[in-house]
PDB file of N, CA and C in Angstrom:
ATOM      1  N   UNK A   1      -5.409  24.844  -0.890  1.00  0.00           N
ATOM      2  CA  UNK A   1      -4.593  23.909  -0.122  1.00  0.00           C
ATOM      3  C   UNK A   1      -3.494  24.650   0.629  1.00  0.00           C
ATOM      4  N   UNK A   2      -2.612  25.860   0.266  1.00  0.00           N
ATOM      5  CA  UNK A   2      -2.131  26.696   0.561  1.00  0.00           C
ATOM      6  C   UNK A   2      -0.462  26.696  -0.132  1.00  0.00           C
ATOM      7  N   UNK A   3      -0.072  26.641   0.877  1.00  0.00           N
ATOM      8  CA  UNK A   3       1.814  26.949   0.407  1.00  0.00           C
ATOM      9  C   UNK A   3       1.879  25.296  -0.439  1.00  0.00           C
ATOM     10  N   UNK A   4       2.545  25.209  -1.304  1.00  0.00           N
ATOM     11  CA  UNK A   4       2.886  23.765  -1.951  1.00  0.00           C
ATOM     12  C   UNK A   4       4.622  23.537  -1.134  1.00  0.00           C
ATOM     13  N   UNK A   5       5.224  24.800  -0.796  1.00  0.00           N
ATOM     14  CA  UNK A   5       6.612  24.038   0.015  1.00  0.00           C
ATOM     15  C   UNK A   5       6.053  23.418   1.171  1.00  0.00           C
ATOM     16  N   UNK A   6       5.129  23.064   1.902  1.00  0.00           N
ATOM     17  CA  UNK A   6       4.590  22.465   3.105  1.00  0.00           C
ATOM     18  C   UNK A   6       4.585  21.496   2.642  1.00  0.00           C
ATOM     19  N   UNK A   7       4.432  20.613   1.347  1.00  0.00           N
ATOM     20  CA  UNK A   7       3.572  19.490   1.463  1.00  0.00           C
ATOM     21  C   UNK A   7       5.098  18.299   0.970  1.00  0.00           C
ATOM     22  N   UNK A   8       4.806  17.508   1.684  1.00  0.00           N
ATOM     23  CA  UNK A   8       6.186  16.581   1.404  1.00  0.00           C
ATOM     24  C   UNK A   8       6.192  16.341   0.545  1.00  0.00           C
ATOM     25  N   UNK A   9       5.165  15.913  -0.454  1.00  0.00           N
ATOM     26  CA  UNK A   9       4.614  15.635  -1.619  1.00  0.00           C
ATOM     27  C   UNK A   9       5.674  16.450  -2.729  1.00  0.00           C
ATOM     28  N   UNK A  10       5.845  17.517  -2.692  1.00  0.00           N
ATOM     29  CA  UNK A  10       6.325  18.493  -3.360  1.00  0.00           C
ATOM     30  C   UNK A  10       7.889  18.251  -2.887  1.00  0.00           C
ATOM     31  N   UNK A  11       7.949  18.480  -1.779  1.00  0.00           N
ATOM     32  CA  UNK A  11       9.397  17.875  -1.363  1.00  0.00           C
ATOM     33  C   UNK A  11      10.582  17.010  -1.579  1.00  0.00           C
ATOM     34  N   UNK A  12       9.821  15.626  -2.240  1.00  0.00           N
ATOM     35  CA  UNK A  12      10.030  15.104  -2.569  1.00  0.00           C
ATOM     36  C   UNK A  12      10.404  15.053  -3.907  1.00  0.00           C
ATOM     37  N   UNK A  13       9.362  15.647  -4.773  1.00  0.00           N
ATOM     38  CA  UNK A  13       8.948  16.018  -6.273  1.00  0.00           C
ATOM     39  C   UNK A  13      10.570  16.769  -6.377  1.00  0.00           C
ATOM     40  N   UNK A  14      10.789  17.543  -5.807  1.00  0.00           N
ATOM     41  CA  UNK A  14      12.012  18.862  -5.880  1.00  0.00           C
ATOM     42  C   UNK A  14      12.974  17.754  -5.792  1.00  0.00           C
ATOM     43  N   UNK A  15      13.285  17.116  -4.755  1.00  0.00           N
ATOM     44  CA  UNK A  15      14.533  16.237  -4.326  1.00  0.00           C
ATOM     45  C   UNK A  15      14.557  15.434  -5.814  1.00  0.00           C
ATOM     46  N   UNK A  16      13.687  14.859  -6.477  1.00  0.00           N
ATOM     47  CA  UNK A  16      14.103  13.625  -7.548  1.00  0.00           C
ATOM     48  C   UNK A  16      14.491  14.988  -8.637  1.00  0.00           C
ATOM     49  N   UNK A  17      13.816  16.144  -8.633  1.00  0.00           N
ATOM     50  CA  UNK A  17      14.378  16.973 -10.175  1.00  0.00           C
ATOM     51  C   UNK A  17      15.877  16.944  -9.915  1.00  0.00           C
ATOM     52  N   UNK A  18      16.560  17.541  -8.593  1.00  0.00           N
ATOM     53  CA  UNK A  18      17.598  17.624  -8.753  1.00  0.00           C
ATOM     54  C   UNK A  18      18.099  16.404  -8.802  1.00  0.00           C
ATOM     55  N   UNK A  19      17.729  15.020  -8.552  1.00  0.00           N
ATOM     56  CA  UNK A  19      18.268  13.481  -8.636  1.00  0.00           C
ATOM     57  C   UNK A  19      18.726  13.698 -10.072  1.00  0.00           C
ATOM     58  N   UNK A  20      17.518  14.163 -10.544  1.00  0.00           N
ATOM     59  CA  UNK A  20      17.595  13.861 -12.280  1.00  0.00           C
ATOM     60  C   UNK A  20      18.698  14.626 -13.072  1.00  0.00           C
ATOM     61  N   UNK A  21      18.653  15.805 -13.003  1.00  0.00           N
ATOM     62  CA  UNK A  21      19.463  16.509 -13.195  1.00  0.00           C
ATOM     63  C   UNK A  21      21.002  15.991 -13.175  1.00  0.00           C
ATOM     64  N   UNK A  22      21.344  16.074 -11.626  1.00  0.00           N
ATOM     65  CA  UNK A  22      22.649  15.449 -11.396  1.00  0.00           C
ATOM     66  C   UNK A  22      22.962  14.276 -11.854  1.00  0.00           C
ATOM     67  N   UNK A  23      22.103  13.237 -12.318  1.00  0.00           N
ATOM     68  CA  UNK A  23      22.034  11.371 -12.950  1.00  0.00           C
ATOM     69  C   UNK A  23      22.343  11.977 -14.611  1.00  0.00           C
ATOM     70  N   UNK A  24      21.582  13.016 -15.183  1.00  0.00           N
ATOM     71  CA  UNK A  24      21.419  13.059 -16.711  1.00  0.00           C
ATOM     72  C   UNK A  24      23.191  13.842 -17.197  1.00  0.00           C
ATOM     73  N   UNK A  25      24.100  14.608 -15.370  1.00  0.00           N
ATOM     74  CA  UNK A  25      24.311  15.681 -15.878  1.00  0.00           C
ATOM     75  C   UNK A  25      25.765  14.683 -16.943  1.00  0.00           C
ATOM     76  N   UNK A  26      25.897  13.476 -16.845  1.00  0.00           N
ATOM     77  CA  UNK A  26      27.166  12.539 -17.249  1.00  0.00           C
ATOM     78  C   UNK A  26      26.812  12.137 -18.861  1.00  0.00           C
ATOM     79  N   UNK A  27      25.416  11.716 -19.296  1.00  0.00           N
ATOM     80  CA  UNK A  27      24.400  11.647 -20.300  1.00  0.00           C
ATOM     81  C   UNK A  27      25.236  12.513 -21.374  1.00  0.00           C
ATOM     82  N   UNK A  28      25.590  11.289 -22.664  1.00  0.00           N
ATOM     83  CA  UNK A  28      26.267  11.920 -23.790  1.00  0.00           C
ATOM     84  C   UNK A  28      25.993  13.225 -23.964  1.00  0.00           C
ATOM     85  N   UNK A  29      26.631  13.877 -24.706  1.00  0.00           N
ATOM     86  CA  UNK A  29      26.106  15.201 -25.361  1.00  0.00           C
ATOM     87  C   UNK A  29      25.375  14.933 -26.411  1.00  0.00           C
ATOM     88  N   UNK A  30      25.458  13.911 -27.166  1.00  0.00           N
ATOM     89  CA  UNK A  30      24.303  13.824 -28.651  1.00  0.00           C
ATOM     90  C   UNK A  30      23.315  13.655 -27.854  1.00  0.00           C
ATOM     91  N   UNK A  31      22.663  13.708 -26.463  1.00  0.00           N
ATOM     92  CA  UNK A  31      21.285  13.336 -26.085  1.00  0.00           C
ATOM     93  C   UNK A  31      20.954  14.240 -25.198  1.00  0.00           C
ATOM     94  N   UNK A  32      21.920  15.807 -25.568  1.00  0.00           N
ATOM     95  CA  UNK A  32      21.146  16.860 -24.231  1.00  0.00           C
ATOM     96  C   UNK A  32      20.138  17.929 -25.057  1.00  0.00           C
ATOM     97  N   UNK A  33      19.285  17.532 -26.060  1.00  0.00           N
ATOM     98  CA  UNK A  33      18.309  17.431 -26.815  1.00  0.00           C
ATOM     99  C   UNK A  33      17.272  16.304 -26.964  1.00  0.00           C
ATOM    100  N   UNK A  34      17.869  14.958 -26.614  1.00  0.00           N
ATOM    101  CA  UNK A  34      16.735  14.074 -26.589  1.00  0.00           C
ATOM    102  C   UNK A  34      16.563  14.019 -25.401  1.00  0.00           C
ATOM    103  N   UNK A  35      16.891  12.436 -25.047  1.00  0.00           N
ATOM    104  CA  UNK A  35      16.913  11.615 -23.539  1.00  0.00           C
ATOM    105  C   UNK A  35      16.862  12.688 -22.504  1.00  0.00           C
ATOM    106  N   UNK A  36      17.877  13.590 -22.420  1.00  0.00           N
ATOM    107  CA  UNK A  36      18.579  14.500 -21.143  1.00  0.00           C
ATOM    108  C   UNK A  36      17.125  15.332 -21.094  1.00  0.00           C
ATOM    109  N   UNK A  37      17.360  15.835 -21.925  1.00  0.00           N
ATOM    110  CA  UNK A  37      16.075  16.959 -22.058  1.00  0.00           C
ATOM    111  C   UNK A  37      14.814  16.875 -21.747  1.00  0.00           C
ATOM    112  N   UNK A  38      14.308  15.369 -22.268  1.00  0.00           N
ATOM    113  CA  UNK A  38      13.167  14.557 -22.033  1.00  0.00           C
ATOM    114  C   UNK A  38      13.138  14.754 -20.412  1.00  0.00           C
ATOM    115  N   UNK A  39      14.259  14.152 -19.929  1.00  0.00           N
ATOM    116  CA  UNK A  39      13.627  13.308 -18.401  1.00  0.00           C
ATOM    117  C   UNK A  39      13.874  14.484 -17.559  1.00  0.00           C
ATOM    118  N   UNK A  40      14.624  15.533 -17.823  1.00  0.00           N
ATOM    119  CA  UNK A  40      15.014  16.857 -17.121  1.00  0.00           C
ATOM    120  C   UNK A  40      13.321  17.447 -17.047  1.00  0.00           C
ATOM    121  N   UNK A  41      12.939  17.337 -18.536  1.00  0.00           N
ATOM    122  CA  UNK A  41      11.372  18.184 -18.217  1.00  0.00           C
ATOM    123  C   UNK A  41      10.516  17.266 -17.630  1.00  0.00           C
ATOM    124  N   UNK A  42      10.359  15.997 -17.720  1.00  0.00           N
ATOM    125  CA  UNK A  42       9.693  15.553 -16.928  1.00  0.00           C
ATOM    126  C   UNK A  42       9.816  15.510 -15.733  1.00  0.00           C
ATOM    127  N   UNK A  43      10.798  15.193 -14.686  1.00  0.00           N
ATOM    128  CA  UNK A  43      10.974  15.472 -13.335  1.00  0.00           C
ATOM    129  C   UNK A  43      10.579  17.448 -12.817  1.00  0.00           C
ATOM    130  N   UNK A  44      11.115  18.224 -13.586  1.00  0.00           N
ATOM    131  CA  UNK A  44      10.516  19.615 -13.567  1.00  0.00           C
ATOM    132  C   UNK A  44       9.104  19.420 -13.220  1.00  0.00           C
ATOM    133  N   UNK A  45       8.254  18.880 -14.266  1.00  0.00           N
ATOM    134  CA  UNK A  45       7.171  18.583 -14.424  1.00  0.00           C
ATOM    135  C   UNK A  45       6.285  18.121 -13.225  1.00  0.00           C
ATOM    136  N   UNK A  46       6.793  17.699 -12.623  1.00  0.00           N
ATOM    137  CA  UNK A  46       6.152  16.603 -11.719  1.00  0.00           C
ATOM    138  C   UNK A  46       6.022  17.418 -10.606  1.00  0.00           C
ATOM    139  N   UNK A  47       7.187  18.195 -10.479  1.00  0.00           N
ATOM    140  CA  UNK A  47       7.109  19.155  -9.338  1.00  0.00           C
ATOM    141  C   UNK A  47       5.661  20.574  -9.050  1.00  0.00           C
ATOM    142  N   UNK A  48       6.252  20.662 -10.888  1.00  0.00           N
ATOM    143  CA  UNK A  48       5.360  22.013 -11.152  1.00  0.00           C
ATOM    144  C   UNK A  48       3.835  21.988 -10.979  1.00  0.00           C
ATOM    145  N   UNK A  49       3.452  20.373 -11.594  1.00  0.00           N
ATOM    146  CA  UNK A  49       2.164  20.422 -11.486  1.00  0.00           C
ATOM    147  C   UNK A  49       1.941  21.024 -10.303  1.00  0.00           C
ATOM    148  N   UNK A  50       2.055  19.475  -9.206  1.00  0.00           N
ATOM    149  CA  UNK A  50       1.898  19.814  -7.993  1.00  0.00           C
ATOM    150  C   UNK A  50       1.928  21.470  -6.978  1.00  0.00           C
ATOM    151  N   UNK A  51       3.048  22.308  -7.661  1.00  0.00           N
ATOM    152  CA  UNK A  51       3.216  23.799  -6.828  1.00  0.00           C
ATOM    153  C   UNK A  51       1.613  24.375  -7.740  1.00  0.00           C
ATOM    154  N   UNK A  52       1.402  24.214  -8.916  1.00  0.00           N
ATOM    155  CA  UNK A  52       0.083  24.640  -9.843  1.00  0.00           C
ATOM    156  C   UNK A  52      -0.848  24.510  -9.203  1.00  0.00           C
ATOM    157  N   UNK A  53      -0.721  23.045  -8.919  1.00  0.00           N
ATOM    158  CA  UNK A  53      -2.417  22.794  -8.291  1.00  0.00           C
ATOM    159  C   UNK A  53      -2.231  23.066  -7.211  1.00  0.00           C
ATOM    160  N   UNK A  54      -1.557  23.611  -6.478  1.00  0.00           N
ATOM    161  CA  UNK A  54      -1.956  24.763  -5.160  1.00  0.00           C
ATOM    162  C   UNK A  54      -2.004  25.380  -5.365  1.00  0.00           C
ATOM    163  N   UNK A  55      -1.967  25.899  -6.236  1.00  0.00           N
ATOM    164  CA  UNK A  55      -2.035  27.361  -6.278  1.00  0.00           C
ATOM    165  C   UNK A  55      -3.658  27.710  -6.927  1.00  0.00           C
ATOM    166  N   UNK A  56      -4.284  26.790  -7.648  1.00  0.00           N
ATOM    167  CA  UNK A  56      -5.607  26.462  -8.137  1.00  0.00           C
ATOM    168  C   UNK A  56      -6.632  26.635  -6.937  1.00  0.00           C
ATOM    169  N   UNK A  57      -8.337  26.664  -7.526  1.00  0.00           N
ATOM    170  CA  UNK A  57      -9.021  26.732  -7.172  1.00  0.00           C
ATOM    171  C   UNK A  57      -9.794  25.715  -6.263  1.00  0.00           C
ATOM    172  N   UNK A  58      -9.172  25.415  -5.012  1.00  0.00           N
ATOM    173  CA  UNK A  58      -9.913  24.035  -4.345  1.00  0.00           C
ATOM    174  C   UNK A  58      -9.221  23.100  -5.200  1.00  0.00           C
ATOM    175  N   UNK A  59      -9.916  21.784  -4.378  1.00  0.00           N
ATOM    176  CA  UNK A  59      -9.398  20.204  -4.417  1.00  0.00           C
ATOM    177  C   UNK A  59      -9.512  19.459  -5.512  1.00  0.00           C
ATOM    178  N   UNK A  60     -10.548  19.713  -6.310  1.00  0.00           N
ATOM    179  CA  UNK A  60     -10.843  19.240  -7.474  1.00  0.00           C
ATOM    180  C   UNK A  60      -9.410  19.523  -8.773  1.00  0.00           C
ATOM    181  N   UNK A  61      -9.590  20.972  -8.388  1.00  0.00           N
ATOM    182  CA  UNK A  61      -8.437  20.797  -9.494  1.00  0.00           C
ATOM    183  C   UNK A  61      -6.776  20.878  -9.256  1.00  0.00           C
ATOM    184  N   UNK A  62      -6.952  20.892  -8.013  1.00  0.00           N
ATOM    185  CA  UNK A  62      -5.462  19.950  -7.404  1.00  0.00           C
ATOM    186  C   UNK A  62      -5.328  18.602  -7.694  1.00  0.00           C
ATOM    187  N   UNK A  63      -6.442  18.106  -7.255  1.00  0.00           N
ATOM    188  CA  UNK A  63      -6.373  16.314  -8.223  1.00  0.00           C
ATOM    189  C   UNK A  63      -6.281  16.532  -9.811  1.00  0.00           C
ATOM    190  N   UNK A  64      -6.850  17.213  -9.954  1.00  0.00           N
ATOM    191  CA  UNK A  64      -6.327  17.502 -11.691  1.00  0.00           C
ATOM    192  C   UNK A  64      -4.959  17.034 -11.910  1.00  0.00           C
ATOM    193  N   UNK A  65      -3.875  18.515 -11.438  1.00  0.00           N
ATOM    194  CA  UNK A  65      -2.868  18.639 -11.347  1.00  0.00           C
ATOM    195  C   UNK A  65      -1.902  17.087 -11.209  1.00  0.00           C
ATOM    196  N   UNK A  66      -2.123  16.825  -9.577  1.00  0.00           N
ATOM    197  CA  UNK A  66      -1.951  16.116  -8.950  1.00  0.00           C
ATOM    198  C   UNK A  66      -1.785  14.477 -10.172  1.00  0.00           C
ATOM    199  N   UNK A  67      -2.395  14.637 -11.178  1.00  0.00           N
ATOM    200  CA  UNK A  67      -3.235  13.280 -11.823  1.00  0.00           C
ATOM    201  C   UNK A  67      -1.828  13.961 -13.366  1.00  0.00           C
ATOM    202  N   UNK A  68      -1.588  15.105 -13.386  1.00  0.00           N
ATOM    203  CA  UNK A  68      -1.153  15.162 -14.352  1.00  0.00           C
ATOM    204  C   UNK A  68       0.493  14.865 -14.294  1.00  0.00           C
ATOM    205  N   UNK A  69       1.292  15.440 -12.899  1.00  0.00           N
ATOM    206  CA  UNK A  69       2.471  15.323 -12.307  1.00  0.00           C
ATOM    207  C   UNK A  69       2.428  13.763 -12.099  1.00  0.00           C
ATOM    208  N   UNK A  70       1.267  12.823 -12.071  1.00  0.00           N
ATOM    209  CA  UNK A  70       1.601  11.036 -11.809  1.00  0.00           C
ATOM    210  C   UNK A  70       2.123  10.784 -13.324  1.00  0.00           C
ATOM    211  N   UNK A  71       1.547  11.319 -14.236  1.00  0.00           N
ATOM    212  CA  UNK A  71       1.792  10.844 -15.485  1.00  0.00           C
ATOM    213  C   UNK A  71       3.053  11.328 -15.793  1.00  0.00           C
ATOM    214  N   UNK A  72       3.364  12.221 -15.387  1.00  0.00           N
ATOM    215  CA  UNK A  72       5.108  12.360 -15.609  1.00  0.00           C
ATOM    216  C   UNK A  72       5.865  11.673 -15.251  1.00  0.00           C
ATOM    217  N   UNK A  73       5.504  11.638 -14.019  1.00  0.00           N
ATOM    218  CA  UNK A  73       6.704  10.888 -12.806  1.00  0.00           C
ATOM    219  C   UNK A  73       6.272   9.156 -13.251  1.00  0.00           C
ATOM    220  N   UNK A  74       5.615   8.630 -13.936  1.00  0.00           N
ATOM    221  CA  UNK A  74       5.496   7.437 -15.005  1.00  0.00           C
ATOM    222  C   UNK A  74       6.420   7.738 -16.015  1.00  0.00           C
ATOM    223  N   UNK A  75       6.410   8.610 -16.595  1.00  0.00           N
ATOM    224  CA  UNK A  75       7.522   8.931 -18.165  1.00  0.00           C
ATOM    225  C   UNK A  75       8.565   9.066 -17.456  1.00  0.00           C
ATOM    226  N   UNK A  76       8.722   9.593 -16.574  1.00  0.00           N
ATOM    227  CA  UNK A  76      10.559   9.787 -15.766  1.00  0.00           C
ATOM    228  C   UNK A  76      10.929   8.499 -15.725  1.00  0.00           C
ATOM    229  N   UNK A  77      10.260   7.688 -14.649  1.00  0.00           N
ATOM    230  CA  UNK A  77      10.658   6.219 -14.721  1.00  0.00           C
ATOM    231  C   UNK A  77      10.625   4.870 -16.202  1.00  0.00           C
ATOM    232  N   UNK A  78      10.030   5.497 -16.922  1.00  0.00           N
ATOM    233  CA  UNK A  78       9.956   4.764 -18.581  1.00  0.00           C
ATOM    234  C   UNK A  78      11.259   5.352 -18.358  1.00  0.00           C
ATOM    235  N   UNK A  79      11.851   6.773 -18.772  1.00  0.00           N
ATOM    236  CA  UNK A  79      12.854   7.349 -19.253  1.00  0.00           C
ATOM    237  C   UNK A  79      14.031   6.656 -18.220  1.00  0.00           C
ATOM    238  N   UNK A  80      14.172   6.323 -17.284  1.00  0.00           N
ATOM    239  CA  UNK A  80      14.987   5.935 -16.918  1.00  0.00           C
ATOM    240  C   UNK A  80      15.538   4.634 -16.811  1.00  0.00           C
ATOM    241  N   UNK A  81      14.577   3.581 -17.269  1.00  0.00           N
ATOM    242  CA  UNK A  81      14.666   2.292 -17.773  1.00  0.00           C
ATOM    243  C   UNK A  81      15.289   2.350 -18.683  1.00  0.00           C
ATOM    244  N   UNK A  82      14.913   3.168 -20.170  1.00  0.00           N
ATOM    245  CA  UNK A  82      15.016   3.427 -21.184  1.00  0.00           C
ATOM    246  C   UNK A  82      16.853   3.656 -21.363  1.00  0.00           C
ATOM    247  N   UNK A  83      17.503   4.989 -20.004  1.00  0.00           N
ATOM    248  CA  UNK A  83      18.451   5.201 -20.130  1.00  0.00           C
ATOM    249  C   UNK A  83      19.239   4.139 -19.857  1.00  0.00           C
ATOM    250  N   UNK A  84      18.937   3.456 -18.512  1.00  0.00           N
ATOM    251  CA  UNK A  84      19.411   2.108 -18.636  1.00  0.00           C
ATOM    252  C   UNK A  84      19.873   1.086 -18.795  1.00  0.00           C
ATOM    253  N   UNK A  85      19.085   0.670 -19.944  1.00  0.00           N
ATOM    254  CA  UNK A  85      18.869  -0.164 -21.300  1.00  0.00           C
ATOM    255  C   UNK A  85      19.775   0.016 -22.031  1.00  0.00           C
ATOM    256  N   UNK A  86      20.062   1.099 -22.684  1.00  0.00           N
ATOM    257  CA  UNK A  86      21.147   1.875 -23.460  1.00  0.00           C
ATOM    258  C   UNK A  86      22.454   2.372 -22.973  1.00  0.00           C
ATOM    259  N   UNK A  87      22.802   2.007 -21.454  1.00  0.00           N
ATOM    260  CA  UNK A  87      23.972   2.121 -20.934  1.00  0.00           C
ATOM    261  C   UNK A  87      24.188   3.533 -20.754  1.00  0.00           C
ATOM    262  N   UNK A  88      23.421   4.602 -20.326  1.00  0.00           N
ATOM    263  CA  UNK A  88      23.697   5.937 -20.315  1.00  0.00           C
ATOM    264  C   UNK A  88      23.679   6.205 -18.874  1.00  0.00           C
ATOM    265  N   UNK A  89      23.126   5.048 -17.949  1.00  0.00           N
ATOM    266  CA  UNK A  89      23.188   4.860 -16.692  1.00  0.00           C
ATOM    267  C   UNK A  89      23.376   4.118 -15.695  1.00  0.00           C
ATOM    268  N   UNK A  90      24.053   4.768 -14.911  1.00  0.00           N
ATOM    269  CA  UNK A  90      24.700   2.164 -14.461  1.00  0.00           C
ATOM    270  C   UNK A  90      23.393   2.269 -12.996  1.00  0.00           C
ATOM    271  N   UNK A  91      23.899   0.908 -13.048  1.00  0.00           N
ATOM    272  CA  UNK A  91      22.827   0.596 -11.881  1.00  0.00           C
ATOM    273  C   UNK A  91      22.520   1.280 -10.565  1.00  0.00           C
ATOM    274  N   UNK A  92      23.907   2.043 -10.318  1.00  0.00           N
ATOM    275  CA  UNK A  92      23.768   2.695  -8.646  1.00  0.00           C
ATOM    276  C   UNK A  92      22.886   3.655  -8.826  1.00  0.00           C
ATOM    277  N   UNK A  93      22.850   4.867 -10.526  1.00  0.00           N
ATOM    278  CA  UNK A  93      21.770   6.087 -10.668  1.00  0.00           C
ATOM    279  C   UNK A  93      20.658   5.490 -11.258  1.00  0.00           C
ATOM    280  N   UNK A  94      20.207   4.152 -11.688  1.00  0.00           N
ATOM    281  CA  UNK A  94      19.040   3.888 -11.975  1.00  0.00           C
ATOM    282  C   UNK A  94      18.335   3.481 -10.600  1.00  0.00           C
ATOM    283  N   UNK A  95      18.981   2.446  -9.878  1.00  0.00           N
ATOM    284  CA  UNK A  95      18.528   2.270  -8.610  1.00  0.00           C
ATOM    285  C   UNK A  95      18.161   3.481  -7.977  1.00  0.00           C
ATOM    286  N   UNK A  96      18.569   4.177  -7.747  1.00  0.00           N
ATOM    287  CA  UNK A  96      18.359   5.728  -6.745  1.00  0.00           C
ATOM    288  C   UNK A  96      17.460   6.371  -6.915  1.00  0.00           C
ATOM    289  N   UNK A  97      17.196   6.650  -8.553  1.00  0.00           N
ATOM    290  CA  UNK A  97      16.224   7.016  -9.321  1.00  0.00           C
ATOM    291  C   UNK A  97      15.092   6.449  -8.580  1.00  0.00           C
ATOM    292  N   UNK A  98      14.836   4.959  -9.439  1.00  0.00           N
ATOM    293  CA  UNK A  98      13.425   4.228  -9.241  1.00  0.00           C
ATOM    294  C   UNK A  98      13.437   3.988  -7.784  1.00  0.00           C
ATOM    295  N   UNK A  99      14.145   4.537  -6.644  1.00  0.00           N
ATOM    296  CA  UNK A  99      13.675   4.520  -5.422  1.00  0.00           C
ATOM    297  C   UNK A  99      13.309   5.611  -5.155  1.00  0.00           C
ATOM    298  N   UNK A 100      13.253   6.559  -5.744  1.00  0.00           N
ATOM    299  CA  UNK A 100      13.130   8.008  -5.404  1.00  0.00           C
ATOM    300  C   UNK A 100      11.308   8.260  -6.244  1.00  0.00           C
ATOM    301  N   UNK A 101      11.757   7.379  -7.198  1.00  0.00           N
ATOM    302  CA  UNK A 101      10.213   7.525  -8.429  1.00  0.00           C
ATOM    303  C   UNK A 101       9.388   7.005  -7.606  1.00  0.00           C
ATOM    304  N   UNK A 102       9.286   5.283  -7.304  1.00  0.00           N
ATOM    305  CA  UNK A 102       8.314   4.575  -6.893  1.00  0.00           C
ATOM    306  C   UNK A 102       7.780   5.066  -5.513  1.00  0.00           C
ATOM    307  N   UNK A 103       7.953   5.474  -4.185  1.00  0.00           N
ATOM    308  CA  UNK A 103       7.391   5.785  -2.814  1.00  0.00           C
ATOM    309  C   UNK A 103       6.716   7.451  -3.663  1.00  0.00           C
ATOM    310  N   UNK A 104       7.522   8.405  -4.433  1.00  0.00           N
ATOM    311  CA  UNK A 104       6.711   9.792  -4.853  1.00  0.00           C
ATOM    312  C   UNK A 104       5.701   9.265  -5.609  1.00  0.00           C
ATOM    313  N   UNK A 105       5.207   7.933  -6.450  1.00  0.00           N
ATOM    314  CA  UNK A 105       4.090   7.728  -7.032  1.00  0.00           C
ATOM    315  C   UNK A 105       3.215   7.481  -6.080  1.00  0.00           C
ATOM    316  N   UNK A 106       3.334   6.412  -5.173  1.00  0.00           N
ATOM    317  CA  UNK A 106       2.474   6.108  -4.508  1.00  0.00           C
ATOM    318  C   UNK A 106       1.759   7.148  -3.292  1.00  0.00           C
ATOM    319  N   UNK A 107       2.640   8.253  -2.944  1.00  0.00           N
ATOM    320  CA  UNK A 107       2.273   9.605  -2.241  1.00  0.00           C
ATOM    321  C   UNK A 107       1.160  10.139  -3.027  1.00  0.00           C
ATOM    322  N   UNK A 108       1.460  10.619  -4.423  1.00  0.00           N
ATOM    323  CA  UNK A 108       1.141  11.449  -5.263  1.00  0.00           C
ATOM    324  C   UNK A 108      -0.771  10.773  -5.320  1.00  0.00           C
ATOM    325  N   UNK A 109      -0.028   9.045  -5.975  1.00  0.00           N
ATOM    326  CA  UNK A 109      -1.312   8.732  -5.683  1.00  0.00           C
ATOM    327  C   UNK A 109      -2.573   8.791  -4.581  1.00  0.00           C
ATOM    328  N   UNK A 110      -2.069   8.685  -3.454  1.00  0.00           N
ATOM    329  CA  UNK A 110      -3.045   8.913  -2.204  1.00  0.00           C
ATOM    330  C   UNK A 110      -3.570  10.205  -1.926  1.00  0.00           C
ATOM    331  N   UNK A 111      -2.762  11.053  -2.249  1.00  0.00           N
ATOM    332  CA  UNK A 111      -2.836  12.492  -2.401  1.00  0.00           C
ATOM    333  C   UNK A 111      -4.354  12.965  -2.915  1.00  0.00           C
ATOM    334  N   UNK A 112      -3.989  12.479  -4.287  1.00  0.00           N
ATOM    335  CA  UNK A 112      -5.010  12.468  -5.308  1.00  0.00           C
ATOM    336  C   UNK A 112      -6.344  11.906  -4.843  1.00  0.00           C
ATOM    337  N   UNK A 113      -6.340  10.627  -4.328  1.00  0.00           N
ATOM    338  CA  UNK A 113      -7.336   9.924  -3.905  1.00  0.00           C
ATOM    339  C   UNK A 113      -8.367  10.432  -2.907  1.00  0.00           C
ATOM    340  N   UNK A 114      -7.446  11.008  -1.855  1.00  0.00           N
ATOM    341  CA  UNK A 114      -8.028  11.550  -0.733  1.00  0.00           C
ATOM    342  C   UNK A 114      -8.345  12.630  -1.044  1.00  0.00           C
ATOM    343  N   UNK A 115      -8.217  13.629  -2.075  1.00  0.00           N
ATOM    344  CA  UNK A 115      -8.868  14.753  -2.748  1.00  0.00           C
ATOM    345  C   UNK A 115     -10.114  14.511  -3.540  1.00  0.00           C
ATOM    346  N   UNK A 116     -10.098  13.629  -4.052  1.00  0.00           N
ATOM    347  CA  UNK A 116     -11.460  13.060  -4.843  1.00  0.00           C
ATOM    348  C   UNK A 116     -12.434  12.507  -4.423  1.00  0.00           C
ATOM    349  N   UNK A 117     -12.054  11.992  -3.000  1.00  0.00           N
ATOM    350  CA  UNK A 117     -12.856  10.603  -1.898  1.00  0.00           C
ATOM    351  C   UNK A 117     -13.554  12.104  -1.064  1.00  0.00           C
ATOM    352  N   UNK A 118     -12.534  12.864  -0.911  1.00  0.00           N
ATOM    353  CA  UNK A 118     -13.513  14.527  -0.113  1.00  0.00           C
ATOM    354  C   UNK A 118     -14.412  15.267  -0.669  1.00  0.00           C
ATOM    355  N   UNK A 119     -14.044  15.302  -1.710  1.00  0.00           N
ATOM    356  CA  UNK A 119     -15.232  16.355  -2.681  1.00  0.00           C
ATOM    357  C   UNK A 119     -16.132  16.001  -3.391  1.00  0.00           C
TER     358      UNK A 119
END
């Protein structure tokens, strides 16, 4: 597929780690082992797949990838309900968040699709 900084896809992926980051960086200290840690690796995650599966062998296992970074960027947004819920985040960084989560799922998803619908 080639460079993964080309693809907005990834672009995007990068923009929500640092969302996350900067949203978790207020996040008690009894939870920069749980919660913090959790949603920090998952947004990482989401990115990494994606730079992985370019870097992989053809399309097939970019949708791999691609299929594994959706399932994160699902646990980021659990995790951020979650924080939420529990008052570790007020509405302006949950909002920002799940606007930043929901349009990178639905990318990620088409992404994927149109890799699988080709090969």
């Amino acid at each position: 597929m080639g460079s993964f900084r080309k693809l907005r896809v990834w672009r995007e992926a990068h923009a929500l780690a640092i969302l996350t980051y900067k949203t978790t960086a207020v996040y008690p200290k009894t939870e920069m082992y749980g919660l913090t840690s959790q949603m920090r690796r998952a947004a990482v995650s989401v990115m990494s797949n994606i730079a992985e599966g370019c870097g992989r062998n053809g399309d097939r296992e970019l949708a791999r990838f691609l299929n594994i970074a959706l399932g994160s960027l699902t646990e980021l947004e659990s995790l951020t309900l979650l924080s939420k819920s529990l008052g570790m985040c007020d509405q302006i960084s949950s909002k920002e968040m799940i606007s930043a989560i929901q349009p990178l799922s639905k990318m990620l998803a088409r992404l994927r699709w149109s890799l699988q619908t080709n090969s």
